[in-house]
Protein backbone atom coordinates (compact mmCIF):
# COMPACT_ATOMS: atom_id res chain seq x y z
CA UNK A 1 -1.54 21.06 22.94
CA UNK A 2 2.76 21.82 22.82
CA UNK A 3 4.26 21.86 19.83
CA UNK A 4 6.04 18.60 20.26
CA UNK A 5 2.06 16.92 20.05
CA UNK A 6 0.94 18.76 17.38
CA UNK A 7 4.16 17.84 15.67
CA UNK A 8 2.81 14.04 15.38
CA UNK A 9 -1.04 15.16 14.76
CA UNK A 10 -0.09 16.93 10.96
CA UNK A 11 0.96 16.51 7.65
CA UNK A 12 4.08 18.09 7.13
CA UNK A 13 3.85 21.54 5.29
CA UNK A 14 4.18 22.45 2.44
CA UNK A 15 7.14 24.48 1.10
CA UNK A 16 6.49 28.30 0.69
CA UNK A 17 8.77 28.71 -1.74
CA UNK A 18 8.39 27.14 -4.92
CA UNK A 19 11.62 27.70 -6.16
CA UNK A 20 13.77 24.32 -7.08
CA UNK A 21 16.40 23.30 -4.53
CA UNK A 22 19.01 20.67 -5.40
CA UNK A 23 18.39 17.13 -4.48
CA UNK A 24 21.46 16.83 -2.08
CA UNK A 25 19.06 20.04 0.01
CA UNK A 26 15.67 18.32 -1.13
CA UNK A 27 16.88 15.00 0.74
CA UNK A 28 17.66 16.48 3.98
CA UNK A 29 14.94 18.69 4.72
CA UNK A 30 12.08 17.29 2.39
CA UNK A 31 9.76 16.08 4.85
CA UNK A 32 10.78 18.00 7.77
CA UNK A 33 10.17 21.82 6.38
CA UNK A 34 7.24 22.65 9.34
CA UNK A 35 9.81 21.27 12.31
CA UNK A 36 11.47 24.39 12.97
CA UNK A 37 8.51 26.61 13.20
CA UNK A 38 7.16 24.03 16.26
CA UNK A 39 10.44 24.16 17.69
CA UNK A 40 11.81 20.60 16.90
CA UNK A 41 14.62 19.38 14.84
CA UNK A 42 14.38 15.77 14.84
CA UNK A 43 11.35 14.80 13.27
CA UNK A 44 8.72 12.81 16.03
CA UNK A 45 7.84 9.35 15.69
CA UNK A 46 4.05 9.04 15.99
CA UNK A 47 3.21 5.13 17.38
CA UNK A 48 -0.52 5.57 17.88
CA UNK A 49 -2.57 3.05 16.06
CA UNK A 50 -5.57 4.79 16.79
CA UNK A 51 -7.32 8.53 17.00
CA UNK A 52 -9.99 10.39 19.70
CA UNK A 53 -12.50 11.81 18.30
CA UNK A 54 -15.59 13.00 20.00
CA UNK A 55 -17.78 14.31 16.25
CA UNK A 56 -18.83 11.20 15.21
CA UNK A 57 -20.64 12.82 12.12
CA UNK A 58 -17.32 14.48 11.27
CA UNK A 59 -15.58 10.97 11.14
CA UNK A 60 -18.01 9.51 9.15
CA UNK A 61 -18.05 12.28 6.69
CA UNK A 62 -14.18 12.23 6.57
CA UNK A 63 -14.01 8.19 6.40
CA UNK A 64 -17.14 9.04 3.67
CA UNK A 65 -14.16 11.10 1.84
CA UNK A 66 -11.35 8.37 1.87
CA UNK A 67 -13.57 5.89 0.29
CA UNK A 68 -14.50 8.12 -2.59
CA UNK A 69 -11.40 9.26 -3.15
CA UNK A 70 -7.96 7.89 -1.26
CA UNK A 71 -7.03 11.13 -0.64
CA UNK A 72 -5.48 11.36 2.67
CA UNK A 73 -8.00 13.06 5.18
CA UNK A 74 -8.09 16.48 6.43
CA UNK A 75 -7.69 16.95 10.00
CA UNK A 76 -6.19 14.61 12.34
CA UNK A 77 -5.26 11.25 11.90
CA UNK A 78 -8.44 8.75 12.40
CA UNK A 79 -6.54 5.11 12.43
CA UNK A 80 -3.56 4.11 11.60
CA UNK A 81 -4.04 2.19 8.81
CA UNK A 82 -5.53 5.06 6.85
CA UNK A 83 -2.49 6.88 7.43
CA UNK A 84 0.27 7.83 10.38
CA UNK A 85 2.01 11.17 10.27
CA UNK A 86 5.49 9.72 10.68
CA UNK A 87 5.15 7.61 7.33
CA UNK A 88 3.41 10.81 5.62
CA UNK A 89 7.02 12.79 6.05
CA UNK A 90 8.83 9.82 4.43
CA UNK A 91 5.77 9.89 1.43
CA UNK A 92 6.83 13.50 0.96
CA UNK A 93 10.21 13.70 0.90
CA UNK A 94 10.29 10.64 -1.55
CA UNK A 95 7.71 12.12 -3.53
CA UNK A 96 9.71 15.58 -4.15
CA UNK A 97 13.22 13.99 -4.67
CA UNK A 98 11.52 11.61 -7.53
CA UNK A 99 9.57 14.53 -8.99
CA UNK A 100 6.14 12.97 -8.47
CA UNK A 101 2.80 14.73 -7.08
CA UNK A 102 3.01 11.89 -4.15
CA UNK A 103 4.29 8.61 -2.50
CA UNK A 104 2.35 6.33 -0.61
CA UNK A 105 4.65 4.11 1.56
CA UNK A 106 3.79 0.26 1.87
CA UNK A 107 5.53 -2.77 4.37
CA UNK A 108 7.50 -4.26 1.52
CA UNK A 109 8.35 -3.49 -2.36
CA UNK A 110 6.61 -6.52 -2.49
CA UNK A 111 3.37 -5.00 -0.86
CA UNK A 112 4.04 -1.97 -3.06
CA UNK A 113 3.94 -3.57 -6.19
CA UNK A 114 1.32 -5.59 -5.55
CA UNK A 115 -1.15 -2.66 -4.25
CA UNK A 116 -0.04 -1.20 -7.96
CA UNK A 117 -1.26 -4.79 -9.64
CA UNK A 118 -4.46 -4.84 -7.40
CA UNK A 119 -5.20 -1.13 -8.70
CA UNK A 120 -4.77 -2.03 -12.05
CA UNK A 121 -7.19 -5.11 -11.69
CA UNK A 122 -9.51 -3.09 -9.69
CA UNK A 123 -10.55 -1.38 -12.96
CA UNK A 124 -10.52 -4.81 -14.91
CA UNK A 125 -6.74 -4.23 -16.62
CA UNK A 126 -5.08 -7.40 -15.55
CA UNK A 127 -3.10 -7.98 -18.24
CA UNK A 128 1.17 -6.50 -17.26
CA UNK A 129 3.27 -6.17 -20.15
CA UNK A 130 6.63 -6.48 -18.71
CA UNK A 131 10.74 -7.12 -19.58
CA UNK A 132 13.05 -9.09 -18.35
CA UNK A 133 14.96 -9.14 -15.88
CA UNK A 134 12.97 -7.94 -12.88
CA UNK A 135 13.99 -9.10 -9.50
CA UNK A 136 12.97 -13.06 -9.14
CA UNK A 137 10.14 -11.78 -6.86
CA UNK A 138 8.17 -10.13 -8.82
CA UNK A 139 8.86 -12.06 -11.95
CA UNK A 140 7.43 -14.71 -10.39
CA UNK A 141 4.80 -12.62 -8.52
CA UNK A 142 3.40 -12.00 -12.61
CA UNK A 143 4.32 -15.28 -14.16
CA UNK A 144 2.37 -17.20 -11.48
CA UNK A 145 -0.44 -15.28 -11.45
CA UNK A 146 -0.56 -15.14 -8.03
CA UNK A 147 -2.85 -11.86 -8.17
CA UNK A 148 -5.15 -12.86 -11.40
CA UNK A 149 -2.81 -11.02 -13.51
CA UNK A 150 -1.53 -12.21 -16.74
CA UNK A 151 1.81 -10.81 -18.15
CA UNK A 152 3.64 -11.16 -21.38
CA UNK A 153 7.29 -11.25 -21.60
CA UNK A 154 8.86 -9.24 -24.13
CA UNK A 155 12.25 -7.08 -24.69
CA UNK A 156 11.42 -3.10 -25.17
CA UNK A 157 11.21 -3.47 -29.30
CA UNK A 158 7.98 -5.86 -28.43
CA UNK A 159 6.30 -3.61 -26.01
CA UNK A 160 3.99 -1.72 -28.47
CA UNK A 161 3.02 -5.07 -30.30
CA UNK A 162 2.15 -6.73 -26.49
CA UNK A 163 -0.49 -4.47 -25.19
CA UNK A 164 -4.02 -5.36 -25.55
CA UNK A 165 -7.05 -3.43 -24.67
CA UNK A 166 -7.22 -4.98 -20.85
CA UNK A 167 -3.16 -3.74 -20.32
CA UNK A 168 -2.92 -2.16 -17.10
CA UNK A 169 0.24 -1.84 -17.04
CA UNK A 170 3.96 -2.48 -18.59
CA UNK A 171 6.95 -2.69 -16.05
CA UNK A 172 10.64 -2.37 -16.61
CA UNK A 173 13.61 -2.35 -14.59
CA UNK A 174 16.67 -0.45 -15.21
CA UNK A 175 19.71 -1.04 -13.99
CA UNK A 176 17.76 -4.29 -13.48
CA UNK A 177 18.21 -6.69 -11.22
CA UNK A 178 20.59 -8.51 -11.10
CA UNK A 179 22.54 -8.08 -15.22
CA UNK A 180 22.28 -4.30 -14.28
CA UNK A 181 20.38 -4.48 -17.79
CA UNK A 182 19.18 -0.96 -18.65
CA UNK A 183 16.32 0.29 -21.20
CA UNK A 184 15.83 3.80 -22.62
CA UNK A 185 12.90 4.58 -20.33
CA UNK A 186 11.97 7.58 -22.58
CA UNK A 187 11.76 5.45 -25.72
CA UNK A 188 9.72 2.62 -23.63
CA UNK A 189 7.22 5.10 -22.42
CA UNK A 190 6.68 6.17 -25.80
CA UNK A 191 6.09 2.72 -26.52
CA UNK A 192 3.15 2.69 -23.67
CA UNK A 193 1.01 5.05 -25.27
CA UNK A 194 -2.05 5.43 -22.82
CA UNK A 195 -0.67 2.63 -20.46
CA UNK A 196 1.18 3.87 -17.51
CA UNK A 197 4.87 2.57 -17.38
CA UNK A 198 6.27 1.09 -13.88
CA UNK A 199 9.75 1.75 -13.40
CA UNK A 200 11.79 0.22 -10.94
CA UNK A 201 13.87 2.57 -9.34
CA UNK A 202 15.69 0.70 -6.69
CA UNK A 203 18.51 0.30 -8.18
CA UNK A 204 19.26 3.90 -9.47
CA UNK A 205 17.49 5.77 -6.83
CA UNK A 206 16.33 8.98 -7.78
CA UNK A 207 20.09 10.22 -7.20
CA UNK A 208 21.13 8.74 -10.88
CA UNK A 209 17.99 8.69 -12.44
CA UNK A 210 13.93 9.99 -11.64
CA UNK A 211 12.21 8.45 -14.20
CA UNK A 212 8.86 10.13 -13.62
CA UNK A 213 10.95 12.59 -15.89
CA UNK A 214 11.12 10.23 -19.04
CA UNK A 215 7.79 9.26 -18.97
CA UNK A 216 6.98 7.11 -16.07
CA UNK A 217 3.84 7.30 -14.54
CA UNK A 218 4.87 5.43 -11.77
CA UNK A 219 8.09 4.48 -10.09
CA UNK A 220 8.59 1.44 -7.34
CA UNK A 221 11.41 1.34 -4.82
CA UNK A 222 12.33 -1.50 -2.62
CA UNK A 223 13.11 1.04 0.32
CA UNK A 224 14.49 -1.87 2.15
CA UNK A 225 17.73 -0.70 -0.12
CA UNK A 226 19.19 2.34 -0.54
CA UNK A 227 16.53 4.69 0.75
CA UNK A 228 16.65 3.07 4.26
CA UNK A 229 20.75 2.41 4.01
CA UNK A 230 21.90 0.44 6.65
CA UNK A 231 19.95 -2.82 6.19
CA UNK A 232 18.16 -2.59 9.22
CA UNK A 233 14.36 -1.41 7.41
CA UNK A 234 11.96 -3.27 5.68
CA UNK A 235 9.97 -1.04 3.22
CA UNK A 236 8.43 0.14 0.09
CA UNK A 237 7.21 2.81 -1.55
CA UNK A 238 5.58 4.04 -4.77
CA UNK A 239 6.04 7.48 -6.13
CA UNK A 240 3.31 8.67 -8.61
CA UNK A 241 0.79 11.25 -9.08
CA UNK A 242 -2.01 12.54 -6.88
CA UNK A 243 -5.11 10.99 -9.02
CA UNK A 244 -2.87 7.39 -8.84
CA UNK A 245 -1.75 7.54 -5.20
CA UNK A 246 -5.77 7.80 -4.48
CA UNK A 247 -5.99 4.28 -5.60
CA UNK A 248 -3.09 2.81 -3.74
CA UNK A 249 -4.06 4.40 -0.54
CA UNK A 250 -7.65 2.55 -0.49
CA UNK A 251 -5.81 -0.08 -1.78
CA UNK A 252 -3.48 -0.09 1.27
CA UNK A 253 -6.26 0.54 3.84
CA UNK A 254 -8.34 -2.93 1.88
CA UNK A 255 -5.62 -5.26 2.66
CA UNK A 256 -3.01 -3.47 5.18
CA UNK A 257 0.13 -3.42 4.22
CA UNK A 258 0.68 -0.95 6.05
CA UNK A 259 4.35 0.44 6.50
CA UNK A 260 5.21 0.69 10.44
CA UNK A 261 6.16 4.66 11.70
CA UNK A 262 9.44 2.95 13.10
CA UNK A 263 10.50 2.05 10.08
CA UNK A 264 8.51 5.37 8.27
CA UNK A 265 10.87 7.24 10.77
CA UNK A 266 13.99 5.56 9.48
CA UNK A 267 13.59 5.56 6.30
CA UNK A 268 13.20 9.60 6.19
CA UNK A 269 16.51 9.63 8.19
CA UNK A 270 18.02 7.50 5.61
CA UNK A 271 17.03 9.60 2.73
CA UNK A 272 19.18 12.07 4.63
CA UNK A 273 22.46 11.07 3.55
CA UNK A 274 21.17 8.91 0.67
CA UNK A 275 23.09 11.47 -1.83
CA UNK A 276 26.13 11.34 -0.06
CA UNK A 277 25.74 7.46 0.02
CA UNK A 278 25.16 6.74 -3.23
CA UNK A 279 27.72 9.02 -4.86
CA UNK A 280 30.53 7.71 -2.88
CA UNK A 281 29.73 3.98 -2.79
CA UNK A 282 29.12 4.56 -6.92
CA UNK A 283 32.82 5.89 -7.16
CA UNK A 284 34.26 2.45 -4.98
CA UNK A 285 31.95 0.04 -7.50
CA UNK A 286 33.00 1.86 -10.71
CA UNK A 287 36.52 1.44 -9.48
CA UNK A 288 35.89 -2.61 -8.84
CA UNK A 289 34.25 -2.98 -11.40
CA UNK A 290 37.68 -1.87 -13.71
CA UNK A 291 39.63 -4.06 -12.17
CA UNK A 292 37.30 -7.27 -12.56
CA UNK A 293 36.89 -6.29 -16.10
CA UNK A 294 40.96 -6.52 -16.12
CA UNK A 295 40.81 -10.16 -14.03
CA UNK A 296 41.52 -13.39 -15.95
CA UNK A 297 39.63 -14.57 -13.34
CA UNK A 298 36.41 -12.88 -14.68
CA UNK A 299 34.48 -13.90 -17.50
CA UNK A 300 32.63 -10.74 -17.81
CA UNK A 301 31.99 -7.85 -15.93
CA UNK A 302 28.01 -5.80 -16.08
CA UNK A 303 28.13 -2.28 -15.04
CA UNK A 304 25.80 0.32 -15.86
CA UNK A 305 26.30 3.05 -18.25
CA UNK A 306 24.41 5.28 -15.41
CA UNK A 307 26.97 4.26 -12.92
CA UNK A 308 25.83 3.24 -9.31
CA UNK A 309 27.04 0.71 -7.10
CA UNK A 310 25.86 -2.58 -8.41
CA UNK A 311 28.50 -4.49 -9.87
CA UNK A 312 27.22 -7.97 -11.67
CA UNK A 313 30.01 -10.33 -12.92
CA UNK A 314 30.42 -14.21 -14.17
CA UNK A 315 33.21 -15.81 -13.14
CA UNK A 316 35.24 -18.79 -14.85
CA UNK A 317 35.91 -20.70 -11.62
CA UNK A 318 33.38 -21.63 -8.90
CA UNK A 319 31.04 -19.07 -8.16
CA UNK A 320 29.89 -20.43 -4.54
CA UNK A 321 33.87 -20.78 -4.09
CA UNK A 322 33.82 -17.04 -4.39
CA UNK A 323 30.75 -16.31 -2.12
CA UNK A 324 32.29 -18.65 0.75
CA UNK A 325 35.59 -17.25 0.59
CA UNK A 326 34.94 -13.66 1.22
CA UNK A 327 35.95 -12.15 4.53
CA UNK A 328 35.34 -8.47 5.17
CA UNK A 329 32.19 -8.19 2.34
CA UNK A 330 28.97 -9.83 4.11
CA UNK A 331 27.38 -12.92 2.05
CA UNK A 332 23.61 -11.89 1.92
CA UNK A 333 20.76 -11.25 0.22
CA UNK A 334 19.63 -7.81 -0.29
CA UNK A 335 21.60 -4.42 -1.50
CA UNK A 336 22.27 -0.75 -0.72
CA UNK A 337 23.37 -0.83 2.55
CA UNK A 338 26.88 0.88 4.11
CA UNK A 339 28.56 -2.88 4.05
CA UNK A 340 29.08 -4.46 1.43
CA UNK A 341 26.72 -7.82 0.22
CA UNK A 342 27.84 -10.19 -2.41
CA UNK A 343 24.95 -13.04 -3.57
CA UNK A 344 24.33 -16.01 -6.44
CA UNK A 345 21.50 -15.21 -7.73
CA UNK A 346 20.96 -18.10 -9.32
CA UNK A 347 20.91 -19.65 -6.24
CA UNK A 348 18.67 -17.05 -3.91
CA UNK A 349 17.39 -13.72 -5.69
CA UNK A 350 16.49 -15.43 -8.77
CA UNK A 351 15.84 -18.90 -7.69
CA UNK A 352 12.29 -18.84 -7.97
CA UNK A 353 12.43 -17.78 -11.40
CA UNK A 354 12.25 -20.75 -13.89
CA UNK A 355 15.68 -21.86 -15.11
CA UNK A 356 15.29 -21.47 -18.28
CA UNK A 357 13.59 -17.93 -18.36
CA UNK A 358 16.40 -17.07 -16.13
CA UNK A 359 19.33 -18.24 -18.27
CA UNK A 360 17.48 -16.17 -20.88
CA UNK A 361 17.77 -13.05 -18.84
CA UNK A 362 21.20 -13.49 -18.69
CA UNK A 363 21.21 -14.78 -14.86
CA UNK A 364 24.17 -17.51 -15.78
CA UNK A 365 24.79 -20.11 -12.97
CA UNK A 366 28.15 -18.63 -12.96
CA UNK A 367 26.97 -14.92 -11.94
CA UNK A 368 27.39 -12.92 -8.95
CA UNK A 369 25.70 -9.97 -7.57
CA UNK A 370 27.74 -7.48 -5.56
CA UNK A 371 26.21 -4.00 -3.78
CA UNK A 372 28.92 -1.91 -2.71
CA UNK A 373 28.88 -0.27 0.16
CA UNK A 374 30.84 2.37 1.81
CA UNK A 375 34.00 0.65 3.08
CA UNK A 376 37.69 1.33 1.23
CA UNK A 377 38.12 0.46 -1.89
CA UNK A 378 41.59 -1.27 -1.12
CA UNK A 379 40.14 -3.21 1.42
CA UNK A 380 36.95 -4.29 -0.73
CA UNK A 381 39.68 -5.49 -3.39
CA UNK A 382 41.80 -7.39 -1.28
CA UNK A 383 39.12 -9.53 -0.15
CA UNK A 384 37.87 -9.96 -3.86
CA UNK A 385 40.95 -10.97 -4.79
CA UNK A 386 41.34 -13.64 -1.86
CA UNK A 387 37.90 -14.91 -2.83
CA UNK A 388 38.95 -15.57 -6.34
CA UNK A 389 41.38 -17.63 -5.83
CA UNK A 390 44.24 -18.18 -8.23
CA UNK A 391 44.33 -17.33 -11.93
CA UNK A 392 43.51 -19.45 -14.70
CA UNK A 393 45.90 -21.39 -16.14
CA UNK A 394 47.30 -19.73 -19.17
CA UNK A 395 45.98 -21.28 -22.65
CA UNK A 396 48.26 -22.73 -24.82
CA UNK A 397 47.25 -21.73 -28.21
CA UNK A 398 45.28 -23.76 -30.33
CA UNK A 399 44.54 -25.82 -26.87
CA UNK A 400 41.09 -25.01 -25.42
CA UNK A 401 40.82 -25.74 -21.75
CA UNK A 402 37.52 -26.38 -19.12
CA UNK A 403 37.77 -22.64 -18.15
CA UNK A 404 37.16 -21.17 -21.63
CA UNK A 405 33.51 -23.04 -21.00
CA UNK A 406 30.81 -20.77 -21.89
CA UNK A 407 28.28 -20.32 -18.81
């Protein structure tokens, strides 16, 4: 066999060297340490769904393995929904920019997050402890039970006063989607004791935050976002340790959401650059984000202590005004890609959610959503400004008028 075929029939290796290397180095060659030594540079994109084997016994003994354990075979690949080799470089290279022992890769965040609520159940812990706001998806995913799980709502004070003895898990978000709401994720997995803490990570990426490292036992990504970049992957992926990523793998092989080597391919490419991206698109939003603050225009601007390039702000005028009069920024669901999105979330992200549990998020009907991408910031702010129209009238004192209305 040449060493482009054995390429796509192994794990990749792991490091030599234990010494720490910086994450901008960690996200380029995590994943891809063994590619030199076979004499490739790009990593290969394995499509086979299926394995030969000709030791029957030994496949039985190996599948014998998996079902005891999740942990990902020894040997070749034996189908694909067990595993693909592709989609095991991605797992890797997530896994060591987060900090965690693994990452098992899934078809959606949704599909992640709901192997990580089937776990849980699996061992009779249906009960989620979780805090507003999550993304509208997942809030309704828990509040309608959709999974036999139960959840109670609470803010981070409450969390040690919600668990019960079937909590399988509390979940947080931070920068949360879409108030860019954080929580001290230290202090909340205090709060946890013995129950592991879901984190939400999409937001941050591991580039501004790796929660794993306050306390987190496990952290979820939409990898649709920033880790694939350039809006063109659907993907998710759950970072965690070996013992949990066991679980989530027979979990994954049960009901297939499976995450496609295509997309396993690009995603590793994306965490390439994701660094690069997120630092500079960061430096464009925090800049925005000053100059909305500064807008009579703008009610209020939310952007995160942490930084990043989420910008959430309400607006006095119409905010589906705004949304259809933007020119160069794209109106769209979704975030983290190079272009920049702009959405209502009242209207799509969050519309699922119940009105009145979303108003008491703080998701106002007057709120907007923006994910900055990589394009000039004087360009971004000209077609902001376009969008918003003309300025408020100015108040005459002691005269309140319609656009002082609270939303």
């Amino acid at each position: 066999m040449d060493s482009a075929a054995a390429s796509t029939h192994a794990s990749p290796a792991i490091r030599r060297s234990a010494a720490p290397r910086a994450l901008a180095t960690e996200a380029v060659h995590a994943g891809r340490d063994d590619l030199a030594r076979q004499g490739l540079h790009a990593p290969p994109i394995d499509l086979s769904t299926t394995y030969p084997s000709y030791d029957s016994r030994a496949e039985a003994a190996r599948i014998d393995a998996f079902a005891a354990t999740g942990a990902e075979p020894e040997g070749p690949p034996v189908y694909g929904r067990l595993g693909n080799p592709t989609v095991a470089r991605f797992e890797t290279a997530l896994a060591r920019l987060e900090g965690t022992g693994s990452a098992v890769a899934f078809a959606s965040g949704m599909a992640a997050l709901s192997a990580v609520l089937l776990a849980r159940a699996s061992l009779g812990l249906r009960h989620v402890v979780a805090v507003r706001p999550l993304y509208g998806c997942s809030d309704h995913l828990l509040t309608a039970g959709l999974l036999g799980s139960e959840v109670t709502w609470t803010d981070p004070a409450g969390i040690t006063d919600a668990l019960r003895p079937d909590t399988g898990l509390v979940m947080v978000e931070s920068p949360a989607n879409p108030t860019l709401a954080e929580v001290d994720l230290r202090a909340v997995a205090h709060a946890c004791g013995s129950v592991p803490l879901l984190a939400d990570n999409t937001f941050a990426t591991p580039v501004l935050q790796r929660p794993a490292e306050q306390g987190a036992r496990l952290v979820l990504h939409s990898a649709t976002k920033y880790l694939g970049g350039h809006g063109d992957v659907l993907g998710g992926v759950v970072a965690c340790d070996e013992e949990f990523a066991g679980l989530l793998r027979q979990i994954r092989f049960a009901t297939g959401g499976v995450l496609h080597p295509l997309a396993g391919y690009l995603l590793l490419r994306g965490l390439s650059t994701l660094p690069v991206r997120v630092r500079a698109a960061s430096a464009t939003a925090a800049e925005l984000a000053r100059r909305l603050a500064a807008d009579p225009r703008v009610a209020r601007v939310h952007y995160p202590r942490l930084g990043g390039a989420m910008i959430a702000f309400e607006v006095h005028g119409d905010p589906h005004e705004v949304i259809a009069g933007v020119r160069l920024i794209t109106p769209a669901v979704s975030l983290g890609s190079v272009d920049t999105l702009i959405q209502h979330p009242a209207s799509i992200s969050h519309r699922i959610v119940d009105a009145s549990d979303r108003r008491g998020a703080g998701v106002s009907d007057r709120l907007l959503r923006l994910s900055v991408g990589l394009e000039d910031t004087e360009d971004l702010w000209t077609d902001l400004d376009e969008a918003l129209g003309s300025p408020p009238p100015l108040r005459t004192p002691g005269v309140r008028t319609s656009s002082a209305a609270a939303s």
